[in-house]
C-alpha atoms as a PDB file:
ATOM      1  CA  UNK A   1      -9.437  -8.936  17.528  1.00  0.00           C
ATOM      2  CA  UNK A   2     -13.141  -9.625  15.779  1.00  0.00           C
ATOM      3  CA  UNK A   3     -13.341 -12.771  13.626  1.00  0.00           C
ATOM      4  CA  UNK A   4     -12.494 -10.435  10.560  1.00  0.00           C
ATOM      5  CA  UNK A   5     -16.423 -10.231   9.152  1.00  0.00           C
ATOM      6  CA  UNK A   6     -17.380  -8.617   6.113  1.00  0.00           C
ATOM      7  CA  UNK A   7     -17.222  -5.127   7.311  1.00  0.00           C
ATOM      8  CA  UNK A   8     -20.191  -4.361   4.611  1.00  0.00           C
ATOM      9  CA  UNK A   9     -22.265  -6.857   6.961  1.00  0.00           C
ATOM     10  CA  UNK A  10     -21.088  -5.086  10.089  1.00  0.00           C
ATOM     11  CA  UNK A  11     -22.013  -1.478   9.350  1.00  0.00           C
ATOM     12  CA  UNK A  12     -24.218  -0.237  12.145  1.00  0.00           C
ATOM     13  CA  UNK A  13     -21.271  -1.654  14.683  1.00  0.00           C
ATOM     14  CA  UNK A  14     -18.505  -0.161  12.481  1.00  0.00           C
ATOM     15  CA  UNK A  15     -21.081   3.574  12.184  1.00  0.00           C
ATOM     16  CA  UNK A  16     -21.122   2.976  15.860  1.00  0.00           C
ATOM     17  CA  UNK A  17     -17.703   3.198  15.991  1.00  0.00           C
ATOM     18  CA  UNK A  18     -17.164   5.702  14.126  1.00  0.00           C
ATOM     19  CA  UNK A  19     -19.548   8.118  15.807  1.00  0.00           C
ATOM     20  CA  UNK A  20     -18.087  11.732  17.138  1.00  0.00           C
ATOM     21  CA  UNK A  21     -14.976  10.838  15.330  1.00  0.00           C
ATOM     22  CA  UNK A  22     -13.192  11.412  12.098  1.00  0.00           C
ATOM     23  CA  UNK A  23     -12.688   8.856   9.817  1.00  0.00           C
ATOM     24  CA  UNK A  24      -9.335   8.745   7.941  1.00  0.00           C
ATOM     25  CA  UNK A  25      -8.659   6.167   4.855  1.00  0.00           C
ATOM     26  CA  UNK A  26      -5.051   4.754   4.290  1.00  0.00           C
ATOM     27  CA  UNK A  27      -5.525   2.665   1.111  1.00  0.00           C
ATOM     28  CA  UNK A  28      -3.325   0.215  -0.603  1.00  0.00           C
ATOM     29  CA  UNK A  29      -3.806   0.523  -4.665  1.00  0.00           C
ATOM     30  CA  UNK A  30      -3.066  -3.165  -6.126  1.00  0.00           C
ATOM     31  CA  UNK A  31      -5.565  -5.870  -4.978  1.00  0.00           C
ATOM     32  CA  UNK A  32      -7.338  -3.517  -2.807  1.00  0.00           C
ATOM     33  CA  UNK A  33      -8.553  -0.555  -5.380  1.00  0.00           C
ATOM     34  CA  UNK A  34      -7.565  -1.965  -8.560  1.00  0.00           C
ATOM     35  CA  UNK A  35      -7.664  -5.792  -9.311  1.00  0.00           C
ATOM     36  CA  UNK A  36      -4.258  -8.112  -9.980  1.00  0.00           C
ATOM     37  CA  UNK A  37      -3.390  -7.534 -13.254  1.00  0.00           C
ATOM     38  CA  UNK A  38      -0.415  -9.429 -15.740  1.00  0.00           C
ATOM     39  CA  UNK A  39       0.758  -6.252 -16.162  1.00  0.00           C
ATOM     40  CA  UNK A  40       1.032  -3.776 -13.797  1.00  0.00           C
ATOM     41  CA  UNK A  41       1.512  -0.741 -16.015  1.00  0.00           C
ATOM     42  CA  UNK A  42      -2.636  -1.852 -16.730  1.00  0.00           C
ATOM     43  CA  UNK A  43      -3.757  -1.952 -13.052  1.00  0.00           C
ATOM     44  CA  UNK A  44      -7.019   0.374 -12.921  1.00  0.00           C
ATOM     45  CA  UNK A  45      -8.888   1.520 -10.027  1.00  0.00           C
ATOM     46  CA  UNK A  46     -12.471   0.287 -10.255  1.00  0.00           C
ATOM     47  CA  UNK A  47     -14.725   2.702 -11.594  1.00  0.00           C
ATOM     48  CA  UNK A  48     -17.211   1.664  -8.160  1.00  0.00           C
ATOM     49  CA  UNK A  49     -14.036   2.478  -6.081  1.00  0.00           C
ATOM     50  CA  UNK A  50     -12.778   5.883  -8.147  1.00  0.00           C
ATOM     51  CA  UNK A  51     -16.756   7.197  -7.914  1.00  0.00           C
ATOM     52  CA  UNK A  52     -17.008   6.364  -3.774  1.00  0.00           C
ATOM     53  CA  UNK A  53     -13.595   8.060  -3.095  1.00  0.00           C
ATOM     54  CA  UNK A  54     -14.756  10.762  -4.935  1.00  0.00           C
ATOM     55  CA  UNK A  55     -17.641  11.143  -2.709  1.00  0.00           C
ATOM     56  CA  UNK A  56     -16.377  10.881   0.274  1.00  0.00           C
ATOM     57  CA  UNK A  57     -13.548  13.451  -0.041  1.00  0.00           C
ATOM     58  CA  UNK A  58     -16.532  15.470  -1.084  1.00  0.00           C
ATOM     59  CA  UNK A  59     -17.603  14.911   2.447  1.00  0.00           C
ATOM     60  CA  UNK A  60     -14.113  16.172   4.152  1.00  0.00           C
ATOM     61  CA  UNK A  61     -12.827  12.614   4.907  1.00  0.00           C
ATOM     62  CA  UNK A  62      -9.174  12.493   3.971  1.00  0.00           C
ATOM     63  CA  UNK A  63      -7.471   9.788   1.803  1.00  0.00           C
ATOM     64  CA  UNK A  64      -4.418   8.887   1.756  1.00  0.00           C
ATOM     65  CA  UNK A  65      -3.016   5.838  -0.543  1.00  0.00           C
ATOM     66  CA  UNK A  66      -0.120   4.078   0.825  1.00  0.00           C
ATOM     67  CA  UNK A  67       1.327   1.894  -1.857  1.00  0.00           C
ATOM     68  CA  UNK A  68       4.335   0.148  -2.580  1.00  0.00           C
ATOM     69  CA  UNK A  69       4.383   1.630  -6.007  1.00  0.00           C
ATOM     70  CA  UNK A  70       6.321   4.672  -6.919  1.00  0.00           C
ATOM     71  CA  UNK A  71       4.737   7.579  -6.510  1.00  0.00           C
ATOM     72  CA  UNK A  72       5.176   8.902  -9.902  1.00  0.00           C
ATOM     73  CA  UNK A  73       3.950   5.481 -11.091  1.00  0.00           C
ATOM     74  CA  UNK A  74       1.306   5.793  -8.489  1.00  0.00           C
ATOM     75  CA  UNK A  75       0.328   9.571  -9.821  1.00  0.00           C
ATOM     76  CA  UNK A  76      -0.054   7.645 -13.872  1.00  0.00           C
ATOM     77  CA  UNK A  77      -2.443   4.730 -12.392  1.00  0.00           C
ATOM     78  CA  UNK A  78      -4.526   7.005 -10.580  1.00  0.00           C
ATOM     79  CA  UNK A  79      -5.136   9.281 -13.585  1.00  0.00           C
ATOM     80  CA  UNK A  80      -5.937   6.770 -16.190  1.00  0.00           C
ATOM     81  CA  UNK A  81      -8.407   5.539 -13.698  1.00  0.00           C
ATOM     82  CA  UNK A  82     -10.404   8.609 -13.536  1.00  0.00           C
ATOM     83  CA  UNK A  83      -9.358   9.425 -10.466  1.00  0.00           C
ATOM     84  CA  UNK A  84      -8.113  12.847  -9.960  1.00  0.00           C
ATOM     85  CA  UNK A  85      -4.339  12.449  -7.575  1.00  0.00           C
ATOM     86  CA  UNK A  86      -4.674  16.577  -6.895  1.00  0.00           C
ATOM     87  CA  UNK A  87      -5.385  16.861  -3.070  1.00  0.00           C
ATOM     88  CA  UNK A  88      -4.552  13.307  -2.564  1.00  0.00           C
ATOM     89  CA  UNK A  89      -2.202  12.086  -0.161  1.00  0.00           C
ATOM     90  CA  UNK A  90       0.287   9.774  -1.456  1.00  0.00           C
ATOM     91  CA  UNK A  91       2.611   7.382   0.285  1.00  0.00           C
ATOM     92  CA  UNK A  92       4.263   6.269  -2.167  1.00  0.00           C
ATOM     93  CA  UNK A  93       7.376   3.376  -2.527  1.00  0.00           C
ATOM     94  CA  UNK A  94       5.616   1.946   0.831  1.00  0.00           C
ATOM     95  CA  UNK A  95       5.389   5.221   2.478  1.00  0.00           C
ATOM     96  CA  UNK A  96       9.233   6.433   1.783  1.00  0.00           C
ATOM     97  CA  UNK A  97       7.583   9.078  -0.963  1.00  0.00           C
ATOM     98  CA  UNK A  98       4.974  11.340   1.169  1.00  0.00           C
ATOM     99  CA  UNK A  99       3.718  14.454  -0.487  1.00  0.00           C
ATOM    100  CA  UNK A 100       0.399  15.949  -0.293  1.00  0.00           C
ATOM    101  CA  UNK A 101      -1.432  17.801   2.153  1.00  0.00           C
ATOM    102  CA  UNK A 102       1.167  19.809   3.987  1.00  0.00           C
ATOM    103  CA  UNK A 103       2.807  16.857   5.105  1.00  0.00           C
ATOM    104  CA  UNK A 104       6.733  16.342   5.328  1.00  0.00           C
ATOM    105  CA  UNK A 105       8.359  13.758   4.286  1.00  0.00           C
ATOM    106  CA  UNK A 106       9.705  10.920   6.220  1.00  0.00           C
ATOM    107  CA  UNK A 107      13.511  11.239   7.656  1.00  0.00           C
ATOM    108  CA  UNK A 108      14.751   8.250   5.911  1.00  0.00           C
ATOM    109  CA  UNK A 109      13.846   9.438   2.953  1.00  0.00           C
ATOM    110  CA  UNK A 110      17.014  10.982   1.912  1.00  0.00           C
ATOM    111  CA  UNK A 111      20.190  10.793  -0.460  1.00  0.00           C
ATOM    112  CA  UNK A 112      22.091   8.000   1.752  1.00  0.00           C
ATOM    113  CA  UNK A 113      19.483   5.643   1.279  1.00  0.00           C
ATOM    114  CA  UNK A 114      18.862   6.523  -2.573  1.00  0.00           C
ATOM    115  CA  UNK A 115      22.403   5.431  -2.893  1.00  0.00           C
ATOM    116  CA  UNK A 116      22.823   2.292  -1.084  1.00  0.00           C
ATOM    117  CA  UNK A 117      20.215   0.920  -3.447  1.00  0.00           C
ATOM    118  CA  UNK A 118      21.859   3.129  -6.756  1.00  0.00           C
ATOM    119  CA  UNK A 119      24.632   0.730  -6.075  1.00  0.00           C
ATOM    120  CA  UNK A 120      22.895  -2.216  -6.225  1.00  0.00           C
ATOM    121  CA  UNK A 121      20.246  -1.689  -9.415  1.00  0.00           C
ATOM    122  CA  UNK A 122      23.036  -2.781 -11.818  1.00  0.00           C
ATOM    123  CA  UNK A 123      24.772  -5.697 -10.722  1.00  0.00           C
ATOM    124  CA  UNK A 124      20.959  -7.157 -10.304  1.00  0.00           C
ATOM    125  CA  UNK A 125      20.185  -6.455 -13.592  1.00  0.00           C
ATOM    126  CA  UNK A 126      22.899  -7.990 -14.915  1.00  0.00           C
ATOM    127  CA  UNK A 127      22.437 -11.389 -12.846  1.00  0.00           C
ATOM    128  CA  UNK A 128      19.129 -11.538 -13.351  1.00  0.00           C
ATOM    129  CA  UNK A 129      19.381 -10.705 -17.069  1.00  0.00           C
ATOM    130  CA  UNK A 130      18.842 -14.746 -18.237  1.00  0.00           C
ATOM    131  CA  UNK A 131      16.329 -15.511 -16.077  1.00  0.00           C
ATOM    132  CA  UNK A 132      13.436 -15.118 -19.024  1.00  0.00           C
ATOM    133  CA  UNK A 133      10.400 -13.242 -17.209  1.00  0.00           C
ATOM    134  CA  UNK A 134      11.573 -11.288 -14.662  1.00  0.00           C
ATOM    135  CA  UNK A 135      11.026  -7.595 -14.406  1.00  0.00           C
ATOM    136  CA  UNK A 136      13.423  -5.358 -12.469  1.00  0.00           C
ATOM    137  CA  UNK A 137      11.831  -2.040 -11.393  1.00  0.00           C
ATOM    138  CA  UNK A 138      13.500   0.844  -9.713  1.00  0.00           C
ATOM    139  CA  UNK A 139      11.926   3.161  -7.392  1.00  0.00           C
ATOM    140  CA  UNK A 140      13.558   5.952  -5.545  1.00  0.00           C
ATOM    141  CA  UNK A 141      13.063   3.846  -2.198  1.00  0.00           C
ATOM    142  CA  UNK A 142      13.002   0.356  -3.888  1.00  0.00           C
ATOM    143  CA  UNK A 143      14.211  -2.157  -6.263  1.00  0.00           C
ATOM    144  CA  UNK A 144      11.196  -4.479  -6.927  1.00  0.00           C
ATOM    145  CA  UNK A 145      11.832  -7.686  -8.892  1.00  0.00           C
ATOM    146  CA  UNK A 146       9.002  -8.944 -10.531  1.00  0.00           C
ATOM    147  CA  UNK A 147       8.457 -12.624 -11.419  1.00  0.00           C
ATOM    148  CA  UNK A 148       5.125 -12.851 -12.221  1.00  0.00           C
ATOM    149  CA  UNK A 149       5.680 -13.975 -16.060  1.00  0.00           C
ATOM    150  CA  UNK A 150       9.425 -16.165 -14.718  1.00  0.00           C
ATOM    151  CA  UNK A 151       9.756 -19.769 -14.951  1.00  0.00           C
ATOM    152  CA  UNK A 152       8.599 -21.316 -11.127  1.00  0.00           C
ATOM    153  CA  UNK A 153      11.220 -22.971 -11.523  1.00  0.00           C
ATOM    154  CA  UNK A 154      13.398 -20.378 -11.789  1.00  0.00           C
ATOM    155  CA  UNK A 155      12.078 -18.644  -8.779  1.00  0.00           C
ATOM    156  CA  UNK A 156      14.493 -19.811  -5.571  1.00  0.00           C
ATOM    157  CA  UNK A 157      17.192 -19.052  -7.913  1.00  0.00           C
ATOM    158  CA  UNK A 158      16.362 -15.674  -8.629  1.00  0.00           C
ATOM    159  CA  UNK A 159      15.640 -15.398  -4.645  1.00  0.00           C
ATOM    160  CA  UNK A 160      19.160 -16.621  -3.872  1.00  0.00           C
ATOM    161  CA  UNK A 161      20.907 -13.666  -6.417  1.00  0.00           C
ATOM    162  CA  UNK A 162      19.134 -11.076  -4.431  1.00  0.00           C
ATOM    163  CA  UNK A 163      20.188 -12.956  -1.575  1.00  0.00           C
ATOM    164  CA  UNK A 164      23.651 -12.747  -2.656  1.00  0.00           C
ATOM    165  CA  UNK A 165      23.435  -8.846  -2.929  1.00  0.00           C
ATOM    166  CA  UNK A 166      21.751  -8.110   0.104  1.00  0.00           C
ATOM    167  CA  UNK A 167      24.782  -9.946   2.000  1.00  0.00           C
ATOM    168  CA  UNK A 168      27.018  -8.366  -0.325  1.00  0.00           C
ATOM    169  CA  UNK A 169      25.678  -4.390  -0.547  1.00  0.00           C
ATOM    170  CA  UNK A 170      25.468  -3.465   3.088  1.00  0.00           C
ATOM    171  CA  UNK A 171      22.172  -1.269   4.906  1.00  0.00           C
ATOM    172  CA  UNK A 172      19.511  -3.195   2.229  1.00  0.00           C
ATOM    173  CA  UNK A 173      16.961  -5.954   3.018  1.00  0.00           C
ATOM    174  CA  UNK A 174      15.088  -8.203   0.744  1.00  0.00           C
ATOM    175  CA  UNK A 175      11.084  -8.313   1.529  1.00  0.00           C
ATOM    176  CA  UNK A 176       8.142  -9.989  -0.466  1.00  0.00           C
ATOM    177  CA  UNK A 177       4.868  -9.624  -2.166  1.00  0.00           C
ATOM    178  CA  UNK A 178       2.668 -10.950  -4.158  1.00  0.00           C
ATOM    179  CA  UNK A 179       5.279 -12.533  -7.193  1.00  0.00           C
ATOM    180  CA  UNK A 180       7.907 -10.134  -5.970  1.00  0.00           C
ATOM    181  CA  UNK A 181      10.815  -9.623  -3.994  1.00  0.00           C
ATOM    182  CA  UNK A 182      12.196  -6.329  -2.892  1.00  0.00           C
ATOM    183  CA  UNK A 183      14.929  -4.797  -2.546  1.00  0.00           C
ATOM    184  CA  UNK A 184      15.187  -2.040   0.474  1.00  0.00           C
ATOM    185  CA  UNK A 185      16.820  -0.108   3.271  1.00  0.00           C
ATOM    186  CA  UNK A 186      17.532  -2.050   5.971  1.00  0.00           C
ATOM    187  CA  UNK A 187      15.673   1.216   8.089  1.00  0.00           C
ATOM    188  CA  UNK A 188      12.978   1.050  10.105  1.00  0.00           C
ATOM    189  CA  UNK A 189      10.400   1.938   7.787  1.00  0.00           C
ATOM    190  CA  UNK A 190       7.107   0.561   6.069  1.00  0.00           C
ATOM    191  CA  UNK A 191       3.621   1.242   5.831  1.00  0.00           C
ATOM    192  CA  UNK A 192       3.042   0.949   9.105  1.00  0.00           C
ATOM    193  CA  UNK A 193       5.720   3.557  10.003  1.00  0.00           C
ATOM    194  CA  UNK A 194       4.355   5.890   7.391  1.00  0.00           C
ATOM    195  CA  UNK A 195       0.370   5.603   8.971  1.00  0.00           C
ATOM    196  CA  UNK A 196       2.047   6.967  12.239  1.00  0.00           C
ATOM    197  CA  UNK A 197       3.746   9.319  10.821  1.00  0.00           C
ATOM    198  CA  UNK A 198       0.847  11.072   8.966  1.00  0.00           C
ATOM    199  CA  UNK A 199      -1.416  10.536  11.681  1.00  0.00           C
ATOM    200  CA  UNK A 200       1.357  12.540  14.280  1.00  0.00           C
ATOM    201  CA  UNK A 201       1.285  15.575  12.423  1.00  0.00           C
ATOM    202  CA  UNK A 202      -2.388  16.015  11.760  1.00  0.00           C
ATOM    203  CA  UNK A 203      -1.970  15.847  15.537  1.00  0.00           C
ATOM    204  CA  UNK A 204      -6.095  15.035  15.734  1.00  0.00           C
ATOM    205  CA  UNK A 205      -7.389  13.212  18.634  1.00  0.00           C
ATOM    206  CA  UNK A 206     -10.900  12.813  16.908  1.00  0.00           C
ATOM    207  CA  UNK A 207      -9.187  11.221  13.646  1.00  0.00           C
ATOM    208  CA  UNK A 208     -10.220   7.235  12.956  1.00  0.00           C
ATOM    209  CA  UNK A 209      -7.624   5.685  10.815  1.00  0.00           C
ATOM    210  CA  UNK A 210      -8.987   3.304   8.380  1.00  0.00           C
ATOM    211  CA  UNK A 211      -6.190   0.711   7.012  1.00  0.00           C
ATOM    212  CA  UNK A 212      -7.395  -1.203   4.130  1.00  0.00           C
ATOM    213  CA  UNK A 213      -4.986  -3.662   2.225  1.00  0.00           C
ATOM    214  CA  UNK A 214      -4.150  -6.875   0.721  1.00  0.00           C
ATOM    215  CA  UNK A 215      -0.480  -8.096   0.743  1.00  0.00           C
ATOM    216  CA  UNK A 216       1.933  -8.861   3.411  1.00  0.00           C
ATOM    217  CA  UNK A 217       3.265  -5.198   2.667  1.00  0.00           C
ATOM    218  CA  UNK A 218       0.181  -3.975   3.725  1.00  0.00           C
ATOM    219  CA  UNK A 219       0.394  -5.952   7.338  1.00  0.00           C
ATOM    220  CA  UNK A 220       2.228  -3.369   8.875  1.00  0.00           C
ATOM    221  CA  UNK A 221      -0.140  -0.443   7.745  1.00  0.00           C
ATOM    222  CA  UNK A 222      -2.809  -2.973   9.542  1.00  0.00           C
ATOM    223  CA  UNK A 223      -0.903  -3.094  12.996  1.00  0.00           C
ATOM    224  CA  UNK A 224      -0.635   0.327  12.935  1.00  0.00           C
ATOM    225  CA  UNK A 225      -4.475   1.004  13.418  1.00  0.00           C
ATOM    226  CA  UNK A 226      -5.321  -1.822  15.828  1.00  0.00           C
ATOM    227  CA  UNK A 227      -5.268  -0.273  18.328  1.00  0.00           C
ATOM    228  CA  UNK A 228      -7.653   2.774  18.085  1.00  0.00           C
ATOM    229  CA  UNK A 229      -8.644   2.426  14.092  1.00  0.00           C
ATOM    230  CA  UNK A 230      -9.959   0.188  11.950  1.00  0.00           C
ATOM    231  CA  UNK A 231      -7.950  -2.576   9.945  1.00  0.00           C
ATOM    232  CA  UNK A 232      -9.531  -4.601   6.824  1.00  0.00           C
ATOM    233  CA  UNK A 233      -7.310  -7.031   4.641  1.00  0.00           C
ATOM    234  CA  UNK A 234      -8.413  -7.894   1.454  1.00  0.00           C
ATOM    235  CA  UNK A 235      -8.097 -11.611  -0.144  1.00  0.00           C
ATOM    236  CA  UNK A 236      -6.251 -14.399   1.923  1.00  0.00           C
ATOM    237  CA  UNK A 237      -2.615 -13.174   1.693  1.00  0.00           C
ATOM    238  CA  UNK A 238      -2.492 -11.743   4.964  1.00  0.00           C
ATOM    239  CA  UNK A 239      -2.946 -14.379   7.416  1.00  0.00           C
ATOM    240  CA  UNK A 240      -4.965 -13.824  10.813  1.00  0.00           C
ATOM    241  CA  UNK A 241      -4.844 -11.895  13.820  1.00  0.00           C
ATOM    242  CA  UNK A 242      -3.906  -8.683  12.258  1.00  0.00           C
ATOM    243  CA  UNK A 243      -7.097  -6.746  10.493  1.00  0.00           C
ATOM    244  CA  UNK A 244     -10.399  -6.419  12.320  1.00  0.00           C
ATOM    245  CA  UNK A 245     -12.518  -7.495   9.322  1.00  0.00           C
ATOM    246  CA  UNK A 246     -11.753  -9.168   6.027  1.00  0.00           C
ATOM    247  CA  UNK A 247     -13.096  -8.391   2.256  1.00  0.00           C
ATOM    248  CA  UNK A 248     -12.920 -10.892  -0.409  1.00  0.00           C
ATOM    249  CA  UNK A 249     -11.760  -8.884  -3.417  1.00  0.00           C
ATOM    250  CA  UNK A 250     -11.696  -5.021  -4.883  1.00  0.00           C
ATOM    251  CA  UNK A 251     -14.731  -5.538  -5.819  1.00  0.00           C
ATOM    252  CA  UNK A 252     -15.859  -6.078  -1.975  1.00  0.00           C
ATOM    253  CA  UNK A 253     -13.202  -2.702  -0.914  1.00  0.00           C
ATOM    254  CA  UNK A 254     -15.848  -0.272  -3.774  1.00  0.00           C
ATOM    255  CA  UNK A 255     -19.028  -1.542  -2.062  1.00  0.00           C
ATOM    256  CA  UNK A 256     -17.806  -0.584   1.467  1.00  0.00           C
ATOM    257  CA  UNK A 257     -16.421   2.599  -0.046  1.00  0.00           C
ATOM    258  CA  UNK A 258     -19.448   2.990  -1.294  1.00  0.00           C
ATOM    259  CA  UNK A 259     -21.605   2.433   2.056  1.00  0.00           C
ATOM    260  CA  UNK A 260     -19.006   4.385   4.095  1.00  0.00           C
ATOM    261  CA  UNK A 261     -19.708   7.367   1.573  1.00  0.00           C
ATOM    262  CA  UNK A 262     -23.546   7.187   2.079  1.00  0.00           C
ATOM    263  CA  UNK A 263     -23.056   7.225   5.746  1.00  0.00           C
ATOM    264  CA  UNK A 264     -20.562  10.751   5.350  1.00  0.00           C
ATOM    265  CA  UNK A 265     -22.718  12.298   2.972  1.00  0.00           C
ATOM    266  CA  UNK A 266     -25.937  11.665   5.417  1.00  0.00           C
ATOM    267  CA  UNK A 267     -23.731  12.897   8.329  1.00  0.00           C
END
């Protein structure tokens, strides 16, 4: 693997590259499109990143956001960004939701696993229901607890009740993000998973994958692509040895948008 460089100072090796193939983005949405918000209900896209997406599936280069979000959810934060989700392929609840672009969803994706995790939403709720600060969200793929606004304090204890339930619900795992745990089926699925998946039914030898994220969710979307695509990671959460370059911030993701859309355009 490269030293993970700024891929915006590395352009003419990563145009290189990319030459007589076609690029494909997988994008994560929080910390890599839209910055780390309190909230997550107010998580916008940049308007930098929403305008260089825009342009390049002008130019024919498909997008696909892979995000650990719901899709639904996904479908509202995308909108009140200004950017239009019609066309778009989404991956949503870390690639369990897939719907767009003629593509079918995922096996796993079905009413068994919806109800190992129905089974668990309420007895978390109610444990978790004096721990000041904590937000429980359900997805159809996911139960994400969020402790963002919780006591530090109060954290391993609210680890060790979802503990409890994973050891006491079978076929569910607990994973982790940025001020989150999770809540999902013990399958083997993730972003990753859902990257291969896409790219086996466009079936396209010429296609580039490029994996762009910045969480540990996102480090499976990143092994997917090294070998024959390109993998950035975004911020310091993901530790080394698994993206090809590195970006500082969001910010740093819109301005290589941005110069990967001036290179489609001109080509």
């Amino acid at each position: 693997m490269p030293e993970e460089n700024d891929p915006c100072q590395e352009m003419p090796r990563i145009l290189a590259k990319l030459a007589g193939r076609r690029p494909a983005l997988f994008l994560d949405f929080d910390g890599t499109l839209a910055p780390i918000v309190p909230r997550a209900a107010d998580a916008r896209a940049l308007p930098q990143a929403v305008t260089a997406i825009g342009t390049l599936r002008q130019a024919g280069m498909p997008v696909v956001l892979v995000t650990g979000r719901a899709r639904a959810d996904l479908v509202q934060r995308l909108a009140s960004s200004g950017l239009e989700p019609e066309g778009l392929l989404i991956a949503g609840s870390h690639g369990y939701e897939i719907e767009g672009s003629g593509i079918a969803s995922p096996p796993v994706a079905n009413a068994e696993t919806r109800a190992r995790l129905a089974v668990a939403f309420e007895p978390l709720r109610q444990r978790l229901a004096h721990f000041q600060g904590t937000e429980i969200e359900g997805k159809a793929f996911a139960i994400a607890v969020h402790w963002r606004h919780a006591d530090p304090n109060d954290v391993p204890a609210i680890e060790a009740v979802i503990d409890a339930l994973v050891r006491e619900v079978p076929g569910l795992r607990k994973t982790h993000g940025k001020m989150v745990f999770e809540l999902r089926p013990d399958v083997a699925w993730d972003k990753g998973a859902a990257v291969t998946w896409i790219l086996a039914q466009w079936d396209d030898p010429l296609i580039m994958p490029i994996f762009i994220g910045d969480d540990v969710t996102d480090i499976d979307g990143l092994d997917a692509v090294r070998v024959g695509g390109i993998g950035i990671a975004v911020g310091s959460a993901i530790p080394p040895g698994h993206a090809h370059y590195r970006l500082p911030d969001p910010e740093g993701v819109a301005r290589f948008l941005g110069m990967l859309g001036t290179f489609s355009v001109q080509t």
